[in-house]
Each structure stands twice: as C-alpha cells, then as structure tokens.
N, C-alpha and C. Protein backbone atom coordinates (compact mmCIF):
# COMPACT_ATOMS: atom_id res chain seq x y z
N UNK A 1 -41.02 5.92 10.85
CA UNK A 1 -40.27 6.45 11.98
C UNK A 1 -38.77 6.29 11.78
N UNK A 2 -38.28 5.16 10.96
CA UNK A 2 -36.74 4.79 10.58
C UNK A 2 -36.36 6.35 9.71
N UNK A 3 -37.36 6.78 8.88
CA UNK A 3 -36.57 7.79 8.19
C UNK A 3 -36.53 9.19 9.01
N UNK A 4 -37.63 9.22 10.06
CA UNK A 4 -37.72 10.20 10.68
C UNK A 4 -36.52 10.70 11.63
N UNK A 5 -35.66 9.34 12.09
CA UNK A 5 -34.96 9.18 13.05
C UNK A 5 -33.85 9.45 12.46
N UNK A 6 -33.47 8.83 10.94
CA UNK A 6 -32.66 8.72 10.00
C UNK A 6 -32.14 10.44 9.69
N UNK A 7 -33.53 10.94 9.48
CA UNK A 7 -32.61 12.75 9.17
C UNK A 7 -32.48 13.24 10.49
N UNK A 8 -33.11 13.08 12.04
CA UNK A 8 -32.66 13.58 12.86
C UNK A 8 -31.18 13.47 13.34
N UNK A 9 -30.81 12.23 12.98
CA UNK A 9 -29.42 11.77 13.49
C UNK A 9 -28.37 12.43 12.39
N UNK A 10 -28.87 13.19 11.20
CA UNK A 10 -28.01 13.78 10.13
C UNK A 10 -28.31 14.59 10.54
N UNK A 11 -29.09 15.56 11.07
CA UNK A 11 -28.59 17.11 11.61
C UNK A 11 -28.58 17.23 13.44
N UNK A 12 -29.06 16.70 14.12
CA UNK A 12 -28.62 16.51 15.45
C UNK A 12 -27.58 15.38 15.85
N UNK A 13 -27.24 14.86 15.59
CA UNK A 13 -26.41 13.10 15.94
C UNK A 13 -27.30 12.43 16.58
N UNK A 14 -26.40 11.13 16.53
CA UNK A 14 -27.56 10.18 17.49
C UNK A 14 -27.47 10.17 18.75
N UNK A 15 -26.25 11.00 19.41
CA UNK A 15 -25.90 10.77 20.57
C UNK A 15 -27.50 10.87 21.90
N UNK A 16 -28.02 12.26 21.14
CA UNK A 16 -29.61 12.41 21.82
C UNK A 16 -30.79 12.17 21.69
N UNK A 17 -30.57 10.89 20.64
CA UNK A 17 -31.71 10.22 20.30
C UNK A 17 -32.20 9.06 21.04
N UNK A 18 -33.26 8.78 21.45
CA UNK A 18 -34.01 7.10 21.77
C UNK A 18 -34.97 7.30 21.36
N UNK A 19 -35.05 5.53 21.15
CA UNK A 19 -36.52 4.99 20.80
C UNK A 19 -37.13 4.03 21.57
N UNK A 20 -38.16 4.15 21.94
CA UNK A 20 -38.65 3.67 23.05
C UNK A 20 -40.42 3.29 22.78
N UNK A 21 -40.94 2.03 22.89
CA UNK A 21 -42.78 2.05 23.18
C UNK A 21 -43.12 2.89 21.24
N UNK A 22 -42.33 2.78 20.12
CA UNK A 22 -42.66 3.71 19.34
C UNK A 22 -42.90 4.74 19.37
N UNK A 23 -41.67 5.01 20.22
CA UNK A 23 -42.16 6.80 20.02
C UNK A 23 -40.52 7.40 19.70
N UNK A 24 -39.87 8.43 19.52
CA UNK A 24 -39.22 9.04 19.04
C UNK A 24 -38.50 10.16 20.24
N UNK A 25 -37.78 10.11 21.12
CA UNK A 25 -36.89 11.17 21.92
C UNK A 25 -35.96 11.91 21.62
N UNK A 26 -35.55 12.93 21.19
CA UNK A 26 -35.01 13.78 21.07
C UNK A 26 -34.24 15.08 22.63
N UNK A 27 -33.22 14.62 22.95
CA UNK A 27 -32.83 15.28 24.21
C UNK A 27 -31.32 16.20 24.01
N UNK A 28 -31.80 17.63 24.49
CA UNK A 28 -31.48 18.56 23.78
C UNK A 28 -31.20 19.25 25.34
N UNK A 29 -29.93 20.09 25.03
CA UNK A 29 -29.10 20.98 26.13
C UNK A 29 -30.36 22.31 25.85
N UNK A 30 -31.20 22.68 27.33
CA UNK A 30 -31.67 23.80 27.65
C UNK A 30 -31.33 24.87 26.83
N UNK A 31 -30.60 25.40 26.15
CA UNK A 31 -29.71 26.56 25.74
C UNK A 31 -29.99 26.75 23.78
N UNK A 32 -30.26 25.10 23.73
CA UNK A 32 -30.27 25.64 22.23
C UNK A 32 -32.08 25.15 21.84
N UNK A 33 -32.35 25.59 22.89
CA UNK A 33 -34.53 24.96 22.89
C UNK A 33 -34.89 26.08 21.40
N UNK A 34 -34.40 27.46 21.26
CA UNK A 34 -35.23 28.25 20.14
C UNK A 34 -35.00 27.31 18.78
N UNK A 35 -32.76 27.18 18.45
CA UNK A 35 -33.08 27.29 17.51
C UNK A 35 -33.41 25.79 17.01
N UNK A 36 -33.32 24.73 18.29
CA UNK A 36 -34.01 23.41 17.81
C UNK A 36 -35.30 23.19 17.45
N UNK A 37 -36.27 24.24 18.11
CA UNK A 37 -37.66 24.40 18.25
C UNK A 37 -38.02 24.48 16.50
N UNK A 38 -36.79 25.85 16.66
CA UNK A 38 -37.02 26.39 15.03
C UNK A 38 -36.92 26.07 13.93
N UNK A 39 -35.92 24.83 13.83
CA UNK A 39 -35.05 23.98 12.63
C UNK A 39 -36.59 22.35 12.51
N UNK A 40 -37.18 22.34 13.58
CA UNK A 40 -37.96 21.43 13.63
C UNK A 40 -39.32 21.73 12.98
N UNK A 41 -39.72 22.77 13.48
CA UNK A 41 -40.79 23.47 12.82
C UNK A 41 -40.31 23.82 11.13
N UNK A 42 -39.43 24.82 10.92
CA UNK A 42 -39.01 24.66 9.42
C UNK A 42 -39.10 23.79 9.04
N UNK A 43 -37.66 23.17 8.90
CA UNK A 43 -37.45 21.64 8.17
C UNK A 43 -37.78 20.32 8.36
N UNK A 44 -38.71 20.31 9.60
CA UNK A 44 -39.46 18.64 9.65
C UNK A 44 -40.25 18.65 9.47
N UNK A 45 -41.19 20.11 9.18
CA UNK A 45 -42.89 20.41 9.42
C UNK A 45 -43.30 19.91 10.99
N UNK A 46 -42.99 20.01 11.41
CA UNK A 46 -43.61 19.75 12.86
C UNK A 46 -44.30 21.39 13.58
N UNK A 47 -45.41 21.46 12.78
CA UNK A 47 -46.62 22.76 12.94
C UNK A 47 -47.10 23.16 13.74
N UNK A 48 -47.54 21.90 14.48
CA UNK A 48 -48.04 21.96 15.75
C UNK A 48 -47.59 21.48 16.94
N UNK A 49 -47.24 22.22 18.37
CA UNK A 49 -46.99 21.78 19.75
C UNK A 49 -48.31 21.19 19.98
N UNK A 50 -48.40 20.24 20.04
CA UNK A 50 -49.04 19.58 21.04
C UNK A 50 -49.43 19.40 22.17
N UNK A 51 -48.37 19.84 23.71
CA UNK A 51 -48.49 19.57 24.25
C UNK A 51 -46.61 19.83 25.30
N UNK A 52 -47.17 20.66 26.36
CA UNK A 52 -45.76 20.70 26.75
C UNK A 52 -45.42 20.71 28.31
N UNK A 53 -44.58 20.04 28.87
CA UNK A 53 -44.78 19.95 30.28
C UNK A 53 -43.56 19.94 31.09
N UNK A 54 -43.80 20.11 32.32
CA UNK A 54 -42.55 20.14 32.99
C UNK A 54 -41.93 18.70 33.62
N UNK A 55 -41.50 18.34 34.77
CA UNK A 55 -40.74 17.12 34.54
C UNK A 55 -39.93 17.24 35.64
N UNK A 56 -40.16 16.56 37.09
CA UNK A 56 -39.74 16.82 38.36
C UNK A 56 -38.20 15.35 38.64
N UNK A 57 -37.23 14.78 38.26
CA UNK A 57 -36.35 13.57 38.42
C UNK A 57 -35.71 13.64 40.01
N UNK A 58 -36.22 14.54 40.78
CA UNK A 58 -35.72 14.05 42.11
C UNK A 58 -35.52 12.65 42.75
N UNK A 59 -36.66 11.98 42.61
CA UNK A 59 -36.38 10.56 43.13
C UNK A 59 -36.28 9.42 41.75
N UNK A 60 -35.95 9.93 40.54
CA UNK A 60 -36.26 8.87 39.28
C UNK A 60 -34.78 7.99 40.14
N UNK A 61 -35.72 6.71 39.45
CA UNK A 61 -35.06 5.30 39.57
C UNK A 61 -34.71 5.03 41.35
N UNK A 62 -35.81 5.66 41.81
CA UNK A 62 -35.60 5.42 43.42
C UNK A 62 -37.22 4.76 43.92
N UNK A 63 -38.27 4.72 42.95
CA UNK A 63 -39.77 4.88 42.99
C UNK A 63 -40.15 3.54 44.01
N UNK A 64 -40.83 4.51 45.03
CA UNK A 64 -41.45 3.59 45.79
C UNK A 64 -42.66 2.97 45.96
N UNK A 65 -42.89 2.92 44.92
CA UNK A 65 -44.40 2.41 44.23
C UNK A 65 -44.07 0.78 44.25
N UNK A 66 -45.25 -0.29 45.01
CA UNK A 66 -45.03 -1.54 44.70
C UNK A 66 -45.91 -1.85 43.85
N UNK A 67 -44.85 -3.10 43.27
CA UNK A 67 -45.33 -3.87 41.83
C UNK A 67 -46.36 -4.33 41.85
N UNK A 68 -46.75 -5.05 42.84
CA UNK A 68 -48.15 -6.20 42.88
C UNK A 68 -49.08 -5.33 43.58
N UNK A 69 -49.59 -4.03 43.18
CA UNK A 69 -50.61 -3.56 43.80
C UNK A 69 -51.51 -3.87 44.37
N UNK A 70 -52.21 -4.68 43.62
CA UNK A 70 -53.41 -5.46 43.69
C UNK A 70 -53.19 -5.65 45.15
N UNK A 71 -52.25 -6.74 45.52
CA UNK A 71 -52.66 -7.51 46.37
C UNK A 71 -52.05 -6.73 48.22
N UNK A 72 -50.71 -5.88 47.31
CA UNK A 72 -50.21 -5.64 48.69
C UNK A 72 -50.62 -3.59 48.88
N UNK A 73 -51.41 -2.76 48.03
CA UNK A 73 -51.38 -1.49 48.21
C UNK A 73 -50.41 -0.43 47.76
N UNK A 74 -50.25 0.37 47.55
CA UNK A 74 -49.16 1.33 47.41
C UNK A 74 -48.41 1.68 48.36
N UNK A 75 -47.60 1.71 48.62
CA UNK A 75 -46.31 2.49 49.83
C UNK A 75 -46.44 3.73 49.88
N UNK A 76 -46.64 4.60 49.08
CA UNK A 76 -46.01 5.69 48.89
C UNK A 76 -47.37 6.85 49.81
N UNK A 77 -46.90 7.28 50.91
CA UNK A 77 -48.20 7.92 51.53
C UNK A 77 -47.70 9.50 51.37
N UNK A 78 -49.02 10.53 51.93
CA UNK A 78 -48.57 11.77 51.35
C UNK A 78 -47.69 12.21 52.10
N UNK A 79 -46.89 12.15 52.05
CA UNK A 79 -45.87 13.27 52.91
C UNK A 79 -44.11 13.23 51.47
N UNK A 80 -43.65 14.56 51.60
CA UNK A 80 -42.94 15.05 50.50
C UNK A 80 -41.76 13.97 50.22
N UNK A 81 -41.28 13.66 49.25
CA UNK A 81 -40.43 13.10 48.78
C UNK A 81 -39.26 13.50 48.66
N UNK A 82 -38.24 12.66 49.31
CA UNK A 82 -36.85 12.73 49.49
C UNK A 82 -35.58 12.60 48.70
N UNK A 83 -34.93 12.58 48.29
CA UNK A 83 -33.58 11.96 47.69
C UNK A 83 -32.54 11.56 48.10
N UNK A 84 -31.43 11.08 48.46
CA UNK A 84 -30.38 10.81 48.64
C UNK A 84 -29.22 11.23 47.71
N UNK A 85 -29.68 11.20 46.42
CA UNK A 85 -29.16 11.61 45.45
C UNK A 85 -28.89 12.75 44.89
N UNK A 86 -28.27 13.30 44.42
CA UNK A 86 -28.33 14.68 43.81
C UNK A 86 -27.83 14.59 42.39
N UNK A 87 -29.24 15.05 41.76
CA UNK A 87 -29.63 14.93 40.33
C UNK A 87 -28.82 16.52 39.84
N UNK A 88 -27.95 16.09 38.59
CA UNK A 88 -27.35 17.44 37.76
C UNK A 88 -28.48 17.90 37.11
N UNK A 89 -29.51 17.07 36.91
CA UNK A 89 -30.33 17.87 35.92
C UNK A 89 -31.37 17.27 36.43
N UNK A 90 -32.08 18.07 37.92
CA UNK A 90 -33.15 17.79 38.12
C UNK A 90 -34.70 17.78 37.70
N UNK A 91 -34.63 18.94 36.60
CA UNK A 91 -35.87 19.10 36.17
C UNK A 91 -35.77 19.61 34.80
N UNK A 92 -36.98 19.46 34.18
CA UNK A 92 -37.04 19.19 32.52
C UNK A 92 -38.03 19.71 31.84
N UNK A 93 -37.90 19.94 30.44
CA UNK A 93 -39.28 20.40 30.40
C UNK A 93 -39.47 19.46 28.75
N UNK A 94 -40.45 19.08 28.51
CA UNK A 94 -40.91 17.86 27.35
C UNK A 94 -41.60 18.72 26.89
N UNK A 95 -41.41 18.54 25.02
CA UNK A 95 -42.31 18.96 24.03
C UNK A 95 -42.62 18.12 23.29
N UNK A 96 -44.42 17.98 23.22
CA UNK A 96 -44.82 16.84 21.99
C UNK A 96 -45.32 17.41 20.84
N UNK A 97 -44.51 17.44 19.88
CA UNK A 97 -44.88 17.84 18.69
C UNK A 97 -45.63 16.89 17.69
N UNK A 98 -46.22 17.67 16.56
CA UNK A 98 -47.16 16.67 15.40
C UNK A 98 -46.68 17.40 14.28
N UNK A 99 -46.70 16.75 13.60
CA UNK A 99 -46.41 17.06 11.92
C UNK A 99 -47.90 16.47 11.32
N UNK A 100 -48.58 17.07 10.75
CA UNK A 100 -49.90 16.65 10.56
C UNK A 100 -49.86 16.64 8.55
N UNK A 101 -48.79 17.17 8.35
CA UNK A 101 -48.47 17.01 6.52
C UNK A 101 -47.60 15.65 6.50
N UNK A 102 -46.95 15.16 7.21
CA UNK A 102 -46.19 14.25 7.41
C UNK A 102 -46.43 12.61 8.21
N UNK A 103 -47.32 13.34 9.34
CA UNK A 103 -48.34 12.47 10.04
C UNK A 103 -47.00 11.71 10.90
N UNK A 104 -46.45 12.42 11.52
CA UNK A 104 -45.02 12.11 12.21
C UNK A 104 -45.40 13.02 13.61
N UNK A 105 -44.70 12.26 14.80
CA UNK A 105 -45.01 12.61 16.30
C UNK A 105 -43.44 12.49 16.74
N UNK A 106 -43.23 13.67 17.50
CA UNK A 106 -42.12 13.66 18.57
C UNK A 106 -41.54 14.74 19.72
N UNK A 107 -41.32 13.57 20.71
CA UNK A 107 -40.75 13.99 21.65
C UNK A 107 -39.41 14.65 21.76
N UNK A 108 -39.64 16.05 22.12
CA UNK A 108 -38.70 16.45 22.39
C UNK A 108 -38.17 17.12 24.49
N UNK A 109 -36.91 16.62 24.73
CA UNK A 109 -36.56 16.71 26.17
C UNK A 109 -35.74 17.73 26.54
N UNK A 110 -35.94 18.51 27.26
CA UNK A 110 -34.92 19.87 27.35
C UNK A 110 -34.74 19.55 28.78
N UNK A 111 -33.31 19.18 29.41
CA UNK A 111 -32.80 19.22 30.87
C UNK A 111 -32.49 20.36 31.78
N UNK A 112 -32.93 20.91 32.79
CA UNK A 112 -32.37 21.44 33.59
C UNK A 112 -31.74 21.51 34.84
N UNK A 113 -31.02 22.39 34.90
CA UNK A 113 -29.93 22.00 36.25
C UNK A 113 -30.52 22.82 37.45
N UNK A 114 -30.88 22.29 38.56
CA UNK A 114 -31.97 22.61 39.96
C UNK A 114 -31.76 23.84 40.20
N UNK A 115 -30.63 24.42 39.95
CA UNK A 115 -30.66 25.82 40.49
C UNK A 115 -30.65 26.91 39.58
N UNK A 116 -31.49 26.71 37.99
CA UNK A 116 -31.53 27.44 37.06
C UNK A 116 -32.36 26.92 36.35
N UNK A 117 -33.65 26.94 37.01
CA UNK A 117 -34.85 27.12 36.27
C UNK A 117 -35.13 27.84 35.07
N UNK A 118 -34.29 28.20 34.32
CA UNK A 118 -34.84 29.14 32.78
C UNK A 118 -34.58 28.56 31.78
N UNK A 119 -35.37 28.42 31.29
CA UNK A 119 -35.74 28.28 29.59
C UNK A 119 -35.90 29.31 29.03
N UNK A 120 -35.52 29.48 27.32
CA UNK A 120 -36.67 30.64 26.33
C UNK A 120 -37.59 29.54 26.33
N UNK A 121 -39.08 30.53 26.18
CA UNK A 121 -40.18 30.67 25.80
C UNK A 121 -40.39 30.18 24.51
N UNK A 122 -41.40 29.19 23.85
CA UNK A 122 -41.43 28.78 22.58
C UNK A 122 -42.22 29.36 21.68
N UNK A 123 -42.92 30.07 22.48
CA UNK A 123 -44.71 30.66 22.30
C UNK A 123 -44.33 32.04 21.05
N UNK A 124 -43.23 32.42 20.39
CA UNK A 124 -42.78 33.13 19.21
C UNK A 124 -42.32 32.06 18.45
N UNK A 125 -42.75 30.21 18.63
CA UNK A 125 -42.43 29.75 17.27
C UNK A 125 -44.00 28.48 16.96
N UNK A 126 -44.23 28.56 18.59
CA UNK A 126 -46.10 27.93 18.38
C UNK A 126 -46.67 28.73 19.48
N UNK A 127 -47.55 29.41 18.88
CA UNK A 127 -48.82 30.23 20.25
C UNK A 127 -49.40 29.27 21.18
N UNK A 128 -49.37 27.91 20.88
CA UNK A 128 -50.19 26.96 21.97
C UNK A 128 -49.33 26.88 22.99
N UNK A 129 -48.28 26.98 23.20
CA UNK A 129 -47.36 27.07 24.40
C UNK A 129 -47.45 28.11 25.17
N UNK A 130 -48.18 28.76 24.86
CA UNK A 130 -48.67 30.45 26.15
C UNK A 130 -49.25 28.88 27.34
N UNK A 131 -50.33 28.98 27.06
CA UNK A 131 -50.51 28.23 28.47
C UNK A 131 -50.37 26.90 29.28
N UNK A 132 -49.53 26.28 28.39
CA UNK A 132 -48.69 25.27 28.63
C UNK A 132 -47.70 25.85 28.98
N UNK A 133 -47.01 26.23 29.18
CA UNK A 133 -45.59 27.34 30.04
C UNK A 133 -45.85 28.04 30.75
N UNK A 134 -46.94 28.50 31.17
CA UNK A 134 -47.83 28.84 32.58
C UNK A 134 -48.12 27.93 33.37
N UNK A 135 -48.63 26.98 32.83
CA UNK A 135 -48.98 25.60 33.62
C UNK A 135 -47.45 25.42 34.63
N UNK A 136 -46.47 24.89 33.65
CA UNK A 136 -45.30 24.33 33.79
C UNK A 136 -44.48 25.54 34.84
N UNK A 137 -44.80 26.74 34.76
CA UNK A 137 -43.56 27.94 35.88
C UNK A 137 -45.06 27.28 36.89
N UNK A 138 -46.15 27.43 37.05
CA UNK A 138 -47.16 27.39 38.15
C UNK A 138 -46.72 25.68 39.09
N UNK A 139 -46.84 25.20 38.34
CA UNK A 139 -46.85 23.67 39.05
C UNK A 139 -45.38 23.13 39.28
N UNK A 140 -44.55 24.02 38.48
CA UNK A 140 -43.22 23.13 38.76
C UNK A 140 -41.57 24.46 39.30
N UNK A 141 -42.48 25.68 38.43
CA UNK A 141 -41.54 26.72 38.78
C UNK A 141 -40.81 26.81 37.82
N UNK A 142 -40.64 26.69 36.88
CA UNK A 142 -39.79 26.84 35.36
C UNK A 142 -39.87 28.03 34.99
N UNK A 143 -39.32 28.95 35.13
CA UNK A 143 -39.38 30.25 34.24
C UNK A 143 -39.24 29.98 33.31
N UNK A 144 -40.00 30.75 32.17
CA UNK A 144 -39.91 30.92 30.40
C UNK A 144 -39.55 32.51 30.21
N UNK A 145 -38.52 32.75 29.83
CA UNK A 145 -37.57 34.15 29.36
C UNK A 145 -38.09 33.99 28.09
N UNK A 146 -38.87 35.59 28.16
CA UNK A 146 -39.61 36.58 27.06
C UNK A 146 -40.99 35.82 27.04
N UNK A 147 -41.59 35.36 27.92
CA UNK A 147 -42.80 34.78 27.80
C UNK A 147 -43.67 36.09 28.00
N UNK A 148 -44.99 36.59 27.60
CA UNK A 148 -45.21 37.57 27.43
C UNK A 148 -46.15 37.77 28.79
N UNK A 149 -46.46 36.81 29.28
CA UNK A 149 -47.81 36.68 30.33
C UNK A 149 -47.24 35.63 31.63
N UNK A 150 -46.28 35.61 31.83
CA UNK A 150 -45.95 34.33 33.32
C UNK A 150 -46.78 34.43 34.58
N UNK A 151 -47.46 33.73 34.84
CA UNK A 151 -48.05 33.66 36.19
C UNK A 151 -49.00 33.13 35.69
N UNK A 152 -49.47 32.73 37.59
CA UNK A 152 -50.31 30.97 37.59
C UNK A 152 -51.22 31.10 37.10
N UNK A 153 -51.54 29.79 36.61
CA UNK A 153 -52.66 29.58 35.68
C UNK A 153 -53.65 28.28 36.33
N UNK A 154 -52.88 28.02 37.42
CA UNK A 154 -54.27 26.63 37.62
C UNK A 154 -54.06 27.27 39.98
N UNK A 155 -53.40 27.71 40.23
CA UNK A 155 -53.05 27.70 41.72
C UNK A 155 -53.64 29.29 41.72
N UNK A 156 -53.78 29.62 43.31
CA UNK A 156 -54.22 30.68 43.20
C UNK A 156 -53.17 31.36 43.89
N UNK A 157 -53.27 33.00 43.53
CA UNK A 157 -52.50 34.25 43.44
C UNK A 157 -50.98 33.98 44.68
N UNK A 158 -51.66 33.69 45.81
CA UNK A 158 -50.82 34.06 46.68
C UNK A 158 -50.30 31.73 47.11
N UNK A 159 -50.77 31.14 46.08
CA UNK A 159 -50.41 29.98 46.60
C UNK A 159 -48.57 30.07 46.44
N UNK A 160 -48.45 28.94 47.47
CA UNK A 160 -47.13 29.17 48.04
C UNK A 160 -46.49 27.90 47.71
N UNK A 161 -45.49 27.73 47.11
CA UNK A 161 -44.37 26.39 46.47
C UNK A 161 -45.28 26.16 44.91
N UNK A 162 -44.95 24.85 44.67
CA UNK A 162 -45.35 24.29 43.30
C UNK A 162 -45.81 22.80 43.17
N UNK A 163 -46.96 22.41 43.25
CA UNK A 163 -47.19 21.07 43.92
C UNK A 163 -47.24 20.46 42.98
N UNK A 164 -46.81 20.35 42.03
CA UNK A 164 -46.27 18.98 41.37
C UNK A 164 -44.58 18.52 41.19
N UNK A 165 -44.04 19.20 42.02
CA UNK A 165 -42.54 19.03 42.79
C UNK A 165 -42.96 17.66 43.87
N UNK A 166 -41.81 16.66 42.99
CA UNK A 166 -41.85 15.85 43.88
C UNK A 166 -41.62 16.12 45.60
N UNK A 167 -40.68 17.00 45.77
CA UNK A 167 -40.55 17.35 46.87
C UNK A 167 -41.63 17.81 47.91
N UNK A 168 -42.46 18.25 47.30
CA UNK A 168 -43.74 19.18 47.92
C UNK A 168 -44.81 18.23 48.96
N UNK A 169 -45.47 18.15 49.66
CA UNK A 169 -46.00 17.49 50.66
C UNK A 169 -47.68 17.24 50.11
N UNK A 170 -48.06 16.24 49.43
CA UNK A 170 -49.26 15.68 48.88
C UNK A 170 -50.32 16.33 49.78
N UNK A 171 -50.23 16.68 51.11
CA UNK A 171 -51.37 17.56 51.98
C UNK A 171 -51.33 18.81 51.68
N UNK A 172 -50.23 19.55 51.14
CA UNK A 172 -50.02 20.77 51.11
C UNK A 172 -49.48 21.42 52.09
N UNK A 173 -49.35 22.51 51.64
CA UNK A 173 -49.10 23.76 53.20
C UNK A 173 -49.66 24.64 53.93
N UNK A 174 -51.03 24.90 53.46
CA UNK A 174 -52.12 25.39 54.04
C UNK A 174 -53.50 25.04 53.65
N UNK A 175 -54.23 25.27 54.20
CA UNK A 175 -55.28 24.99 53.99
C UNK A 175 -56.33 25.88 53.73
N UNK A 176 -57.30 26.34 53.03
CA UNK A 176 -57.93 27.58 52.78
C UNK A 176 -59.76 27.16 53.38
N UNK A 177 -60.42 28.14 53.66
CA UNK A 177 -61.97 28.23 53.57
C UNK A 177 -62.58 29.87 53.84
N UNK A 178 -63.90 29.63 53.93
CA UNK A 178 -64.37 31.14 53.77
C UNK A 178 -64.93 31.38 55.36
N UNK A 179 -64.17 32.82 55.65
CA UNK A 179 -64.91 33.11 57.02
C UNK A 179 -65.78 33.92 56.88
N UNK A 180 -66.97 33.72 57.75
CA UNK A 180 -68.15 34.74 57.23
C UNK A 180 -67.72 36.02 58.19
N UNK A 181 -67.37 35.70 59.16
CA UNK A 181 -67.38 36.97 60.09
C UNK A 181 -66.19 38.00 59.50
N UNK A 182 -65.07 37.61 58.75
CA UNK A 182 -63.91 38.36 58.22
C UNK A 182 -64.67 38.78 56.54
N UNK A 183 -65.50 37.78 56.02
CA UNK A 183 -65.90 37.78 54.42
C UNK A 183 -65.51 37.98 53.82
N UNK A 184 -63.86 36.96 53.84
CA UNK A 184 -63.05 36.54 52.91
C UNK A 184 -62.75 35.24 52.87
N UNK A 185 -61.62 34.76 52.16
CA UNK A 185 -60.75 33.29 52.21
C UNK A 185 -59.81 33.88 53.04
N UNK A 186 -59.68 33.15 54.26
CA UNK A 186 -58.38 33.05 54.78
C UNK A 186 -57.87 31.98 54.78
N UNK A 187 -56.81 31.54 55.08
CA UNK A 187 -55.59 30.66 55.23
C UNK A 187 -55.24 30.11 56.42
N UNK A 188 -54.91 29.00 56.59
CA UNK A 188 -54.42 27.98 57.93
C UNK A 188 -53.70 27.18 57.57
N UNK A 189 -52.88 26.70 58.56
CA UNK A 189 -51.66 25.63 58.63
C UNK A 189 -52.82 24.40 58.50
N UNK A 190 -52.45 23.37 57.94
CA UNK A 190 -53.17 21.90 57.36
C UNK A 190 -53.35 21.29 58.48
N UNK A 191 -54.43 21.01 58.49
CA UNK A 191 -54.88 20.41 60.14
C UNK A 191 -55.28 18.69 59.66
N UNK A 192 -55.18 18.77 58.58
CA UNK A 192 -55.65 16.59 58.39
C UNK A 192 -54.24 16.29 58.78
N UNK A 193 -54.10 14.79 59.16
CA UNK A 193 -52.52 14.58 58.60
C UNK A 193 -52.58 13.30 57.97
N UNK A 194 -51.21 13.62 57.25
CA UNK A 194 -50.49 12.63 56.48
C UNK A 194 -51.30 11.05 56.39
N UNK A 195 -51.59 10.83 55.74
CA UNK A 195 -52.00 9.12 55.04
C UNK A 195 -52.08 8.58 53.55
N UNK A 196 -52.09 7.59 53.32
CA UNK A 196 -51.34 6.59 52.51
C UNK A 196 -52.78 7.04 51.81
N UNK A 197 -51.56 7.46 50.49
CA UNK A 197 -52.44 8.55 49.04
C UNK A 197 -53.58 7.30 48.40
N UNK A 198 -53.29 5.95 48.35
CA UNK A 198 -53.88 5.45 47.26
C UNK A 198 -54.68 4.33 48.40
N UNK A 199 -55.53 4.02 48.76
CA UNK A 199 -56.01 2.59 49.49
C UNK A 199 -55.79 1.75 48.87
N UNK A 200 -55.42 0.80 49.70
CA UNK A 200 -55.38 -0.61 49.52
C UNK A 200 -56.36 -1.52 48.92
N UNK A 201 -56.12 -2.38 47.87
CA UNK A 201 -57.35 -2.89 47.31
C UNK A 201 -56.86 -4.41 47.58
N UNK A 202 -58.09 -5.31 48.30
CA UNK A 202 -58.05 -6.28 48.71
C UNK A 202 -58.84 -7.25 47.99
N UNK A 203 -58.38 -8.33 47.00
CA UNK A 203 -58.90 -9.46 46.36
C UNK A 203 -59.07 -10.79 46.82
N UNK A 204 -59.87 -11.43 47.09
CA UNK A 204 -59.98 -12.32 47.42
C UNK A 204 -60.07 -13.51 46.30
C-alpha cells in the first residue's frame, strides 16, 4: 500500500490523499471524476469498479447516536435530520475500485456542492456503474451527465424525495396500499407516527 500511495502522491499530490483502517482515500474535485477515473484505470490497472455510492454530510460530526448503546438505547428517533451548519460540500459520491493484476483496493471521493448535484457518468470507463449511479440519482438525487438510462432503480415511479437524504423523514411521506374498490395502489399521507428507530436493549 506504501508504493501504491507512493505513485499516487507523484501524479495527484498528497494534498488528497488519507490513510485510514488500511485503506487508501483518494479525494478528488467533482469536475475532473472522467479523467481521474481514466488515468486510474490505465495506469494503476484498477479494472474493476467495485462498487459506487452516494454520500449524504448534512449532519457529519454532529451524530446523535449514543456511545454506550447497550445500556442507554439510541437517541436518534425517526423524524428528518437537521443541521445548523451549512456544509460547502454536502454530498458525495465514493468509488471502490480493485486492481485484481495488482491485488490493490481504493477509495476514491468525489465532493459535491448542495446545489449542484452533477457528476459525469463513469459507466464509458466501467459498465458496472450503470446501476450503481441509478441507485445513487434514486436514493440520494445525484445526477450522472451522459448516463445512458437515469431513473429509479430501487423506489417506485412516482416516489417522491430520496430517502437516504439525511434530511428525509425515516416514516416517509406517504404511505401506499391496494384499494380493491378503485383496483389500484393509491397513496396517503403517513398515518403511524414518529418513534425511536432502534429499541432499547436492556442488560441486566
């Protein structure tokens, strides 16, 4: 991994490098995702995407998750998540690549700024990113420019926001079932409410 890191920092610098848990980060301005995609695949052998996702930092380093689970429960109940903060680069999109001639793994981080969701599309330098970049515009709203096929891939047609936005409300915004007398799916405002996502686990 020293030499891996060693030629990244000779053609990217180190300024966007970490190492972290053994693994390898690479964090890269939105704008130049092709021809980094491309110089990585060429000249590192990195063949295969692995794996690619989107990446919500609204509340990072605000997490209201408690430490001692066990004993005291989670805090965090469903209702949407807030900020105080305002993140320049709220949302992201991560690529895990493999070099399988090399037997070398890495992360790569592309930032974006909240009110410009676009990326290019990677899926003209690995085909496994068609539906991993569907996933990622469906669940988080990321457009991919020149993607050949965009639209949802796990939510259905007419679902409304992107629920893996921290922001988004863990109940949702409607609620769906089948009416026999109409003999369709219709739609309703969410009639459960709000409670604490994870129960409490009590040890004695």
């Amino acid at each position: 991994m020293s030499d891996l890191k060693q030629q990244l920092n000779d053609v990217f610098g180190a300024e966007g490098i970490t190492e972290a848990y053994g693994e390898l980060t690479l964090t890269i301005d939105s704008g130049a995702i092709i021809e980094t995609c491309t110089k990585l695949r060429d000249d590192f052998n990195f063949e295969i995407l692995v794996d690619l996702s989107g990446i919500d930092y609204l509340t990072y380093g605000e997490s209201d998750w408690d430490g001692n689970a066990s004993s005291s429960g989670y805090g965090r109940g469903r209702t949407a998540q807030q900020s105080e903060k305002t993140q320049s680069h709220r949302f992201g999109v991560v690529y895990h690549m493999l070099s399988v001639s090399d037997n070398k793994r890495l992360r790569v981080k592309a930032l974006l700024a909240g009110d410009n969701l676009i990326i290019e599309s990677v899926t003209g330098i690995w085909n496994s990113a068609d539906w991993y970049e569907r996933e990622a515009f469906d669940l988080f709203g990321i457009l991919f420019e020149n993607h050949a096929d965009l639209r949802r891939i796990l939510t259905d047609y007419g679902f409304v926001g992107h629920p893996l936005r921290k922001d988004f409300p863990m109940i949702g915004e409607v609620e769906m079932r089948y009416d026999e007398e109409l003999g369709r799916v219709v739609y309703e405002p969410v009639s459960i409410e709000p409670n604490v996502n994870v129960p409490r686990v009590v040890r004695k």
